[in-house]
Protein backbone atom coordinates (compact mmCIF):
# COMPACT_ATOMS: atom_id res chain seq x y z
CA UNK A 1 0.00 0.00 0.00
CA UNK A 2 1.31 3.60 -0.77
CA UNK A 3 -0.52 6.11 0.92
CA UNK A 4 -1.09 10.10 -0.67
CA UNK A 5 -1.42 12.81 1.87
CA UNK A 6 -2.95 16.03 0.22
CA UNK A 7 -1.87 19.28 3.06
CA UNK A 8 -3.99 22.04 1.89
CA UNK A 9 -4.78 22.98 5.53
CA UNK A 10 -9.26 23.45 4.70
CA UNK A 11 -9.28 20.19 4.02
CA UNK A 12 -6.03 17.98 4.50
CA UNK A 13 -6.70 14.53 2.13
CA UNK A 14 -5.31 11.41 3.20
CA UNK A 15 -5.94 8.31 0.11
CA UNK A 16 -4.77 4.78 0.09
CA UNK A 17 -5.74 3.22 -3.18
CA UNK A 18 -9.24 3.68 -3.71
CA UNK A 19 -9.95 4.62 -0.10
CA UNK A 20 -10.32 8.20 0.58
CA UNK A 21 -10.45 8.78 4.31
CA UNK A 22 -12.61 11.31 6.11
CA UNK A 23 -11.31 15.08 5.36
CA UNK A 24 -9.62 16.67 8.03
CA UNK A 25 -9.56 20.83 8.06
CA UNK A 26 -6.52 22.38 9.89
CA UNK A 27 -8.41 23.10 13.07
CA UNK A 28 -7.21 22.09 16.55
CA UNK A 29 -8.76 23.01 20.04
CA UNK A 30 -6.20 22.61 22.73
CA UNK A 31 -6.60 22.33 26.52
CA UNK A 32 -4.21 22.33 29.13
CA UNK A 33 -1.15 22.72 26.63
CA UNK A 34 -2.33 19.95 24.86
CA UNK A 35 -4.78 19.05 21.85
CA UNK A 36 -8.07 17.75 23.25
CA UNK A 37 -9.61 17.32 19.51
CA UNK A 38 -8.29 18.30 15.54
CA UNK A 39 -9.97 18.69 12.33
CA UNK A 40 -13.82 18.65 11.93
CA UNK A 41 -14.77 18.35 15.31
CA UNK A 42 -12.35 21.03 16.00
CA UNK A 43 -13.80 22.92 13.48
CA UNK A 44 -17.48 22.34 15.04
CA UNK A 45 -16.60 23.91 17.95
CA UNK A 46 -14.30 26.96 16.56
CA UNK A 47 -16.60 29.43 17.58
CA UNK A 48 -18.03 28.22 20.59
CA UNK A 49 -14.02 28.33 21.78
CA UNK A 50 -11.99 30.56 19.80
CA UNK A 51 -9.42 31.36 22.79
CA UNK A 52 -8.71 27.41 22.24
CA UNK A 53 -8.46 27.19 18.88
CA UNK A 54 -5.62 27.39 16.78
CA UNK A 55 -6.02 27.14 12.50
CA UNK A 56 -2.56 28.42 11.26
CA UNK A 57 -0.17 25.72 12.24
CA UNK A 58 -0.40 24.05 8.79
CA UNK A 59 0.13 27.57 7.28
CA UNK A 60 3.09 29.30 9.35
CA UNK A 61 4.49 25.80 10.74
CA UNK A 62 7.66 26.37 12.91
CA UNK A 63 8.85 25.50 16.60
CA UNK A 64 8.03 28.68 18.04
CA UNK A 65 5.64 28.45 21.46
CA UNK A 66 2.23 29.21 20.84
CA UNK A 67 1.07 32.28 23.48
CA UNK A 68 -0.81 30.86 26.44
CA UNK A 69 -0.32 27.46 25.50
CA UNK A 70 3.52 26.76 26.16
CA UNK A 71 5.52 24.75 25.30
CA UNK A 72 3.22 23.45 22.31
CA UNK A 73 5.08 24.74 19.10
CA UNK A 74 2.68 24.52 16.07
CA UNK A 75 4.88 21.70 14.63
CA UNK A 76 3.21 19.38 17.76
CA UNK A 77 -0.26 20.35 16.61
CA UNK A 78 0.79 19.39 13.05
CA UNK A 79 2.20 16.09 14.21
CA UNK A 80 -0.77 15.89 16.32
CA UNK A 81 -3.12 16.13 13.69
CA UNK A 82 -1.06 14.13 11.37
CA UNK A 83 -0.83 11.13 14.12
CA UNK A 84 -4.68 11.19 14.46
CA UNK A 85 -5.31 11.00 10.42
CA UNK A 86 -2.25 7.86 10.56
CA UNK A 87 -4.74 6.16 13.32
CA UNK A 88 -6.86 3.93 10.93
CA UNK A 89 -3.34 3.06 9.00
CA UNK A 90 -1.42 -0.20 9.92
CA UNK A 91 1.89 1.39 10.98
CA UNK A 92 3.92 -1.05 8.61
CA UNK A 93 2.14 0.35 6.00
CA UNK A 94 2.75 4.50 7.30
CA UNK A 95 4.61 5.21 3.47
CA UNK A 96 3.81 7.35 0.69
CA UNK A 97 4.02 10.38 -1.15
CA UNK A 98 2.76 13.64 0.32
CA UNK A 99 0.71 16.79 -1.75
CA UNK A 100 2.61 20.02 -0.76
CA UNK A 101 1.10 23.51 -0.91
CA UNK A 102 2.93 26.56 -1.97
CA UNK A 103 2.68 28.39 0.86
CA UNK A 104 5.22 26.01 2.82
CA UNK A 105 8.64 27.29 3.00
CA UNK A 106 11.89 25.27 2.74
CA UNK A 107 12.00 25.48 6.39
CA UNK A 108 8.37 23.85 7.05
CA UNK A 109 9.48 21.46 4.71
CA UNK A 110 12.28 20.62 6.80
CA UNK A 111 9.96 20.76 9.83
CA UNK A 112 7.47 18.70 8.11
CA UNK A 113 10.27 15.52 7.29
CA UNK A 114 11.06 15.73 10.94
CA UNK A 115 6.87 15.46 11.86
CA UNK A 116 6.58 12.63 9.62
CA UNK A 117 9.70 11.00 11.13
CA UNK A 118 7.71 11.45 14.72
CA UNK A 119 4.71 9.99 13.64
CA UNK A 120 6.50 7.24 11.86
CA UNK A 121 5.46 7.92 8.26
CA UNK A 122 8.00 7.77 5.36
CA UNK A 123 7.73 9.96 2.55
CA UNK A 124 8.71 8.67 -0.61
CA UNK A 125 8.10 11.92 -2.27
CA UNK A 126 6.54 15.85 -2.49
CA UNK A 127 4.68 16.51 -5.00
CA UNK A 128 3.70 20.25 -6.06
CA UNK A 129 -0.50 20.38 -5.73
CA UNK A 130 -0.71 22.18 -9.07
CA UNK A 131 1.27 19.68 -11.15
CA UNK A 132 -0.62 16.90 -9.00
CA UNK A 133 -3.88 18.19 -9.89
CA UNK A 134 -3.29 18.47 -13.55
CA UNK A 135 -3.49 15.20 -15.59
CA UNK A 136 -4.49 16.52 -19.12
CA UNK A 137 -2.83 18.37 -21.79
CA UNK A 138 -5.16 21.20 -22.67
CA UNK A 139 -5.15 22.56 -26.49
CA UNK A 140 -4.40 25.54 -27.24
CA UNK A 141 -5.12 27.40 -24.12
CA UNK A 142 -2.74 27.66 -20.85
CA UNK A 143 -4.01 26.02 -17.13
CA UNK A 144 -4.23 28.40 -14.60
CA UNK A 145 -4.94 25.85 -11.27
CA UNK A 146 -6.78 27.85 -8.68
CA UNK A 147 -6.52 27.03 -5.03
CA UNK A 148 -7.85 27.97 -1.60
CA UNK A 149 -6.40 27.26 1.75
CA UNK A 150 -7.11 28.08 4.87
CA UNK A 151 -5.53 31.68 4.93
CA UNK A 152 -4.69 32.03 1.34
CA UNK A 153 -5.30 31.48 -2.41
CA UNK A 154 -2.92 30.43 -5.09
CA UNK A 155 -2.59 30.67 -8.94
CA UNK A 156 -0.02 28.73 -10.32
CA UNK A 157 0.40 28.55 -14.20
CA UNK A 158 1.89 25.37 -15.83
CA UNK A 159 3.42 24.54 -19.17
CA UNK A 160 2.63 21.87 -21.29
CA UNK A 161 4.20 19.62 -23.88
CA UNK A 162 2.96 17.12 -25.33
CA UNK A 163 4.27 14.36 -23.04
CA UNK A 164 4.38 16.26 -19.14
CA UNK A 165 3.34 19.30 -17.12
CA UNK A 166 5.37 21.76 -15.52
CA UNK A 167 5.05 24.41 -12.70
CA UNK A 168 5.70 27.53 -14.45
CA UNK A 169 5.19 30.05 -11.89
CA UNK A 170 2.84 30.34 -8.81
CA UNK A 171 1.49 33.01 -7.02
CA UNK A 172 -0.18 34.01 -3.36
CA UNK A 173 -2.48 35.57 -2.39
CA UNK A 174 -2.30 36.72 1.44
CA UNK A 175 -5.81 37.46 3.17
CA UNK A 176 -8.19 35.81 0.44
CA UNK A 177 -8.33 32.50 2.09
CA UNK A 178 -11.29 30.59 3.18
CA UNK A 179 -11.37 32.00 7.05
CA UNK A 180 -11.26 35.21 5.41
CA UNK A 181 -14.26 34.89 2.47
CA UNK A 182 -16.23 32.90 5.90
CA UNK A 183 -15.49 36.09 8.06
CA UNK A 184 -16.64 38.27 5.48
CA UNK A 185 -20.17 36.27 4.20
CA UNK A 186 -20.83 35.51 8.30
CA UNK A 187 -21.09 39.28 8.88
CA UNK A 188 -23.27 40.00 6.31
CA UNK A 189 -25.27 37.03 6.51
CA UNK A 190 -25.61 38.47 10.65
CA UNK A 191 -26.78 41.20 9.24
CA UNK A 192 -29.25 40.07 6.72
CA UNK A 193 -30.82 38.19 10.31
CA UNK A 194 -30.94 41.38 12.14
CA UNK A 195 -32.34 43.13 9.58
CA UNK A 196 -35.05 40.54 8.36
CA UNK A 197 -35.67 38.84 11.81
CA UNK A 198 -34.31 41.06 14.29
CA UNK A 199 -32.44 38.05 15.43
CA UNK A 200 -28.47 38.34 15.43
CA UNK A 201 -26.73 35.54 15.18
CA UNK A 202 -23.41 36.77 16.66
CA UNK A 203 -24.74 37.80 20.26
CA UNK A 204 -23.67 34.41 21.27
CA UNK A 205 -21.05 31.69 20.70
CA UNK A 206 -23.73 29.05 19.86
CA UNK A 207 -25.69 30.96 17.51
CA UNK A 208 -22.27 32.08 15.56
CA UNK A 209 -21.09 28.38 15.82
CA UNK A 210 -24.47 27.00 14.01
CA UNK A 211 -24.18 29.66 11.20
CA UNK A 212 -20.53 28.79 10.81
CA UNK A 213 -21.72 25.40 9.87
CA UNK A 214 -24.21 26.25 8.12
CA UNK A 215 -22.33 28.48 5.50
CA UNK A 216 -21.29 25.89 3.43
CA UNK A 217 -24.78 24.23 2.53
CA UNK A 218 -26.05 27.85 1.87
CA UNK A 219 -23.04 29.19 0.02
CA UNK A 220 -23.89 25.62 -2.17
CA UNK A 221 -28.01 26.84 -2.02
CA UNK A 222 -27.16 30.26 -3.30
CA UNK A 223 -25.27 28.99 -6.48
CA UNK A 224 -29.06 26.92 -7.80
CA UNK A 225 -31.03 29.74 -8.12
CA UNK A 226 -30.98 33.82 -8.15
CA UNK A 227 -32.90 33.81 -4.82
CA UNK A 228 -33.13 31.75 -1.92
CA UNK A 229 -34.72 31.48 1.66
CA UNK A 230 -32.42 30.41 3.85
CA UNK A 231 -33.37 28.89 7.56
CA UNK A 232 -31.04 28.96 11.01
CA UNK A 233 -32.43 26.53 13.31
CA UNK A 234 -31.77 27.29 16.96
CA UNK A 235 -33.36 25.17 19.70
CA UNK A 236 -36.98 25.74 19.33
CA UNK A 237 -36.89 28.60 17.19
CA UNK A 238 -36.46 29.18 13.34
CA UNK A 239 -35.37 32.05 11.83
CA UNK A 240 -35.25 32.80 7.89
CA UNK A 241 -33.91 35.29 5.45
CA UNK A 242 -34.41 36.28 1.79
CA UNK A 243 -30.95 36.41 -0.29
CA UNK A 244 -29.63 37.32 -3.60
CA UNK A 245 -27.55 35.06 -5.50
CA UNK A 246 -25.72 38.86 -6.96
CA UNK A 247 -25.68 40.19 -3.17
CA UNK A 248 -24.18 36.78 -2.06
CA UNK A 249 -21.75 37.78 -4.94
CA UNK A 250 -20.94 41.49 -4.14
CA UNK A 251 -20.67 41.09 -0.49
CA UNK A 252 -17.02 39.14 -1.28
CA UNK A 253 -16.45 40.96 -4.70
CA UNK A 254 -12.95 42.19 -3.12
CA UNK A 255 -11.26 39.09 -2.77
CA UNK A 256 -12.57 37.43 -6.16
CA UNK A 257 -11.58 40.22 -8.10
CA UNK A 258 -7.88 40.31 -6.43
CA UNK A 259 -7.77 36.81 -7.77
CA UNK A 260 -8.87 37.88 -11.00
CA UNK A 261 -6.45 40.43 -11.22
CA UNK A 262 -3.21 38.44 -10.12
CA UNK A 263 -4.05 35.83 -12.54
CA UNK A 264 -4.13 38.48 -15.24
CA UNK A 265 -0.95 39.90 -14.50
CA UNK A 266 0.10 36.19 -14.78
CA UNK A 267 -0.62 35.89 -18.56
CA UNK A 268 1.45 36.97 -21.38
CA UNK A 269 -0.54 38.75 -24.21
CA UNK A 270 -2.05 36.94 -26.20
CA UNK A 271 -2.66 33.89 -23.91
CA UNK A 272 -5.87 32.19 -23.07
CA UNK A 273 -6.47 30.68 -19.60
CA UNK A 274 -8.42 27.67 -18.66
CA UNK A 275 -9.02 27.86 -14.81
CA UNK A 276 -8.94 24.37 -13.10
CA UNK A 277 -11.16 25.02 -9.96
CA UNK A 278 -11.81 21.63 -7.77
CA UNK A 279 -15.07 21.12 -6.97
CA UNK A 280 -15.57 23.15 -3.76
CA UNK A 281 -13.85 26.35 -5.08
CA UNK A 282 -15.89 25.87 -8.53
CA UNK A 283 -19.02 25.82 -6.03
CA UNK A 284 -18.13 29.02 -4.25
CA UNK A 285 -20.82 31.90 -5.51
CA UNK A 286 -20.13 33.94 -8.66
CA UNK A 287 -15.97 32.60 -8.44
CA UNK A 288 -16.00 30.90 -11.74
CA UNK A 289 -18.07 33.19 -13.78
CA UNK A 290 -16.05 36.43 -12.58
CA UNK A 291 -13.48 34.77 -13.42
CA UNK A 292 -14.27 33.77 -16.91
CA UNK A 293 -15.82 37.67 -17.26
CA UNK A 294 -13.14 39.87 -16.45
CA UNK A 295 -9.76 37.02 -17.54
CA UNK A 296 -11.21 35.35 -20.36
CA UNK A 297 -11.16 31.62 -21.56
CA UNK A 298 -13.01 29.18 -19.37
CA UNK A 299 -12.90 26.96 -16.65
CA UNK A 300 -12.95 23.30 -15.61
CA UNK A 301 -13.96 21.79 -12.46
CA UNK A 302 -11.99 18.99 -11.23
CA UNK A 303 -13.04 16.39 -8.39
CA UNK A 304 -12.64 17.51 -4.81
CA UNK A 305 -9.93 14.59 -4.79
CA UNK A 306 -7.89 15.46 -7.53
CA UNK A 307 -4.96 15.94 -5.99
CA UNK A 308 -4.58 12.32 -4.39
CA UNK A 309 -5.72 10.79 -7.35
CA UNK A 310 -3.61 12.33 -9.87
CA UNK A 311 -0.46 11.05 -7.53
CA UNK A 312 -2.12 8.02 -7.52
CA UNK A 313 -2.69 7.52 -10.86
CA UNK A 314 1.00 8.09 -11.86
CA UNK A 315 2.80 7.45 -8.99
CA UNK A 316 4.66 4.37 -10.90
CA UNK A 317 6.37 7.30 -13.12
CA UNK A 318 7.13 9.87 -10.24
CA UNK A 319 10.66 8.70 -8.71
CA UNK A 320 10.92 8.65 -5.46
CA UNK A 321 13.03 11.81 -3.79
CA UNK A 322 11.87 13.10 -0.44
CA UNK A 323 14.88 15.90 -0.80
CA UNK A 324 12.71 18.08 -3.42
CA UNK A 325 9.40 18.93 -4.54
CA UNK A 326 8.24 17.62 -7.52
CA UNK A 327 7.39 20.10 -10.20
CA UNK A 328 6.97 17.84 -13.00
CA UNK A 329 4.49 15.24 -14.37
CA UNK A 330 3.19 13.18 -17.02
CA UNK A 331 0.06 14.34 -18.96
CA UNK A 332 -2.41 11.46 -19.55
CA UNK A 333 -4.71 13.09 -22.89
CA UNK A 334 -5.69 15.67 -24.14
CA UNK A 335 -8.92 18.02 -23.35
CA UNK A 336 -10.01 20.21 -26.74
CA UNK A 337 -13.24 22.03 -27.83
CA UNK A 338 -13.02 24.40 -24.76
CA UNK A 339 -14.77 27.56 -24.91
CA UNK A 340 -12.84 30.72 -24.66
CA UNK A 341 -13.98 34.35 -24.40
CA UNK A 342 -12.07 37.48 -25.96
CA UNK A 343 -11.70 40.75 -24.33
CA UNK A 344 -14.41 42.52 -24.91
CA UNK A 345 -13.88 45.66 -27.50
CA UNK A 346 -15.68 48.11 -24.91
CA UNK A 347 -13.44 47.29 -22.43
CA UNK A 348 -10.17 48.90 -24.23
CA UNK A 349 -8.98 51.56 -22.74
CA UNK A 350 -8.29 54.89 -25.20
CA UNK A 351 -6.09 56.34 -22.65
CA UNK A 352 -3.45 56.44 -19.96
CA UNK A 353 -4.10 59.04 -16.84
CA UNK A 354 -0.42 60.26 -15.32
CA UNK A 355 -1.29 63.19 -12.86
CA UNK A 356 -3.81 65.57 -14.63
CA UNK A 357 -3.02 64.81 -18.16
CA UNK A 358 -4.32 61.94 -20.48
CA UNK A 359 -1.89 60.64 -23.06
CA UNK A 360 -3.79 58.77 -25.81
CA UNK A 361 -2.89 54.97 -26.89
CA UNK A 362 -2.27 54.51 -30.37
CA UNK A 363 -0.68 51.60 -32.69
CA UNK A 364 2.49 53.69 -31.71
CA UNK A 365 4.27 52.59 -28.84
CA UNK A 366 3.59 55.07 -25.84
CA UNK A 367 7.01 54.55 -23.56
CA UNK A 368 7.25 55.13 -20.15
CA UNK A 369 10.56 55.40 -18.08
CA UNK A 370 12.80 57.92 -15.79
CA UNK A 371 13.67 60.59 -18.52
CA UNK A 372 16.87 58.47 -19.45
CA UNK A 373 15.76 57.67 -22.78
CA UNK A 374 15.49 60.83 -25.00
CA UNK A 375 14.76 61.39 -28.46
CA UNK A 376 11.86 58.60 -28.65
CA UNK A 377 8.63 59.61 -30.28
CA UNK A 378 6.54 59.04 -27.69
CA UNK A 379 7.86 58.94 -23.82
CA UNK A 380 6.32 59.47 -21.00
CA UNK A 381 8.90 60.57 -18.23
CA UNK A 382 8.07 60.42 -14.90
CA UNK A 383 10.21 61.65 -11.48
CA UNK A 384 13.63 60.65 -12.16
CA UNK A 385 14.25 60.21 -8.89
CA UNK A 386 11.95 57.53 -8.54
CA UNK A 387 13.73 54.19 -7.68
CA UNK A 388 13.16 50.98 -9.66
CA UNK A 389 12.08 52.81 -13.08
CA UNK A 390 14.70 52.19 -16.14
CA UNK A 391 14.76 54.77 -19.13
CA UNK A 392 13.18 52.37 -21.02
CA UNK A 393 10.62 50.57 -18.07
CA UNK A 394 7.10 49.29 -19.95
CA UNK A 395 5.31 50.60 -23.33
CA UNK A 396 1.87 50.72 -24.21
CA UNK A 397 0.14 50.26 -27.80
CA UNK A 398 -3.00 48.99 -29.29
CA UNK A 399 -2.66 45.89 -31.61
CA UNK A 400 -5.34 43.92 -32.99
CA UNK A 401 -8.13 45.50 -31.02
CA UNK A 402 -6.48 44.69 -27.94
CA UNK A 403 -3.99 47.35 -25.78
CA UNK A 404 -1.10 45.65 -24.83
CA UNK A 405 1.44 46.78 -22.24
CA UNK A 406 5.10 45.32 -22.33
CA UNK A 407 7.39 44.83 -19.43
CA UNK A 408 10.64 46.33 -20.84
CA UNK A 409 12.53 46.68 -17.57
CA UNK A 410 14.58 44.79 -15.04
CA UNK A 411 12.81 46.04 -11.76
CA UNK A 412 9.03 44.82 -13.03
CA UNK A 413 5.59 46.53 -13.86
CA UNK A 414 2.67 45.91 -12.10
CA UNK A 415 -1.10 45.66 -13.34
CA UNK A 416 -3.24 45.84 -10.60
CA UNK A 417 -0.87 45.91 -7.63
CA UNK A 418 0.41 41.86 -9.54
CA UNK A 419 4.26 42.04 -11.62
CA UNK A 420 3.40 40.78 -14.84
CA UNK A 421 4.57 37.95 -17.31
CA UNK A 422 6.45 39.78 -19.78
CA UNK A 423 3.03 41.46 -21.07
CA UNK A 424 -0.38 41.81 -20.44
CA UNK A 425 -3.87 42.59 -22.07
CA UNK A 426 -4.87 45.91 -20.73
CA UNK A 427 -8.60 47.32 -20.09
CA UNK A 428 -10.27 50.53 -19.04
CA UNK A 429 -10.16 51.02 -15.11
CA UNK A 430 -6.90 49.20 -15.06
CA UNK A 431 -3.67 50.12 -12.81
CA UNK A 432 -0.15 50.30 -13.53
CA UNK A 433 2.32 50.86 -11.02
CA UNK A 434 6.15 51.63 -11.56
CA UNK A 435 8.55 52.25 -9.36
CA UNK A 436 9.11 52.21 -5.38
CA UNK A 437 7.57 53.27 -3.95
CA UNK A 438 5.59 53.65 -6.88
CA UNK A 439 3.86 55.47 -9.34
CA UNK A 440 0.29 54.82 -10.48
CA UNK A 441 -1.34 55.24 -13.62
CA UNK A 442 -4.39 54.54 -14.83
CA UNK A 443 -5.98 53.33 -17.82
CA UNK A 444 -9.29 54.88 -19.50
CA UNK A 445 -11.86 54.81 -22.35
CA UNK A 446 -12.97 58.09 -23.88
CA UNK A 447 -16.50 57.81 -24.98
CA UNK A 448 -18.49 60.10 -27.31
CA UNK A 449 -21.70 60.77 -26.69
């Protein structure tokens, strides 16, 4: 038997063969400097004891004492959790290959060998998630795998040949994690109860803990029809709400559209995108579809278990190296016929706003740098003594109905607060930033009336 761990910390996978055990979120409620419970039941009772419960020890693992609860380090709460997920495993049969997120440093990866060492499981071999969860070759368009932890989200783009995928480049996204989208719909959904039923569920532990666990089903509700009644049972009482599929949308518009925008700034010009969302993210309100609207190209949605099964599937072809992460894998087919959407032509911007003045974007490259390129056509200087802006830093034209801005520089633009990939499609309401600490511009679209 070779086992596949999958460690994104909301929902931590553990497969042998066939046999998917139960899913285990990175929650642990500790008493008297130890861990009383981990995972879901942890998670049940989150907010009923949030003094007790820890949720990042997946996400910033290290040996440091946790406050109030020395001398457990979060490493013993990983091991801890890890031990209790090894329980239903024969211990002669503790070996296999383990589904690494991004967000884990060469350190926790040191950290985590010794863990698994502790709890007397052998790893044969990491595996990146994104090159895990990717067995088909996609035609013609470039896989953008979308992921959601815990306490962050992750794009990583991957190159294809013919016969294997690579990890091209990957990408985090601090503060857009799962806690944080929960944080954000609980509040609102609070409010939709005080406002509908004059009940609130946050003035008590009990009440917050049963809407907690209720999110999920209703985030799921929301996404089958444009309006929905949604019901909190409490004891003996029943209370009910009227929601919007676009308000359940808006009220987390923020974070989606920071994902949107770093995955932009993640494809060259001229590339299409194919987002590979597993099954819960896909099933997160309005995600997919903004996603689709304001990138382009299309999505896929990809079993909740696709990381364990892809290692699964070709674990006879991955070799096995616990020393590094591996960033490679073979494709097994090819997906075609997949339906991609173009920038639309009202959304390309006519202009470029620097301080009061507009400068107009043409088929002739508009430059922009520090003043230490003279005699070009058209250059836009900015404050020379602005660090991190060569003579010669980005241009901006408009080719083929699209406006394209090139990095040209060795320090990096930025759309959208994200450092591009060489070049980027542009659109109206767009940022670029130059510079440190930087200089903003922004993109518009003249219209006649």
């Amino acid at each position: 038997m070779s086992l596949v761990i999958d460690l994104n910390d909301a929902g931590i996978r553990l497969a042998d063969g066939a046999n998917h055990h139960p899913v285990a979120p990175g929650f642990a409620l500790l008493k008297d400097r130890s861990v009383e419970i981990s995972g879901a039941k942890a998670r049940a009772s989150s907010r009923l004891h949030p003094r007790r419960t820890q949720v990042d020890f997946w996400y910033r693992l290290d040996t440091q004492p946790i406050t109030n609860f020395e001398p457990l380090t979060r490493a013993d709460l990983a091991a801890s959790q890890l031990g209790t997920l090894l329980e239903p495993v024969a211990k002669d049969q503790r070996a296999g290959m383990i589904v690494v997120p991004p967000f884990m440093s060469r350190t926790a990866l040191g950290l985590l060998q010794g863990i698994c060492q502790a709890v007397g499981f052998r790893i044969t071999a990491l595996i990146d998630a994104a090159t895990a969860a990717t067995r088909q070759r996609y035609v013609d368009v470039v896989p953008l795998h979308l992921e959601i932890g815990l306490h962050c989200a992750w794009v990583a783009k991957l190159r294809q040949t013919s016969s294997a995928t690579t990890l091209e480049d990957v990408q985090i996204l601090e503060g857009s994690g799962l806690l944080a989208l929960y944080d954000t719909w609980i509040r609102w959904f609070s409010s939709e109860f005080v406002r509908q039923s004059r009940f609130d569920p946050l003035h008590s532990a009990t009440s917050e803990q049963a809407l907690f666990d209720a999110l999920p089903e209703w985030l799921a509700t929301v996404t089958e029809a444009e309006q929905q009644t949604l019901v909190l049972d409490m004891q003996d009482n029943q209370y009910s709400i009227e929601v919007s599929q676009v308000d359940v949308v808006n009220v987390v518009f923020d974070h989606f559209q920071r994902i949107a925008d770093l995955s932009r700034a993640m494809l060259a010009s001229g590339e299409t995108p194919v987002f590979q969302l597993r099954d819960e993210t896909a099933a997160l309100p309005g995600l997919a579809d903004l996603l689709v609207a304001r990138v382009g190209g299309s999505y896929v949605a990809l079993p909740d278990e696709a990381m364990v099964d892809g290692v699964q599937a070709r674990r006879s072809r991955i070799d096995e190296d616990a020393t590094r992460v591996v960033r490679e894998l073979p494709v097994e087919g090819e997906v075609a016929g997949l339906i991609t959407d173009d920038v639309p032509v009202h959304g390309v911007p006519t202009h470029i706003l620097f301080g009061e003045s507009a400068y107009s974007l043409t088929q002739a490259p508009l430059v922009i740098g520090n003043g230490g390129a003279p005699g070009l056509e058209r250059y836009l200087a900015l404050d020379g003594g602005l660090a991190g802006v060569s003579g010669v830093h980005c241009e901006l034209s408009v080719e083929g109905g699209q406006c394209l801005l090139v990095d040209r520089s060795r320090y990096g633009t930025f759309l959208n607060g994200s450092r591009i990939n060489g070049s980027a499609a542009l659109r109206a309401g767009d940022t670029i930033r130059v510079g440190t600490p930087g200089q903003e511009l922004f993109l518009i679209r003249e219209e006649h009336f």
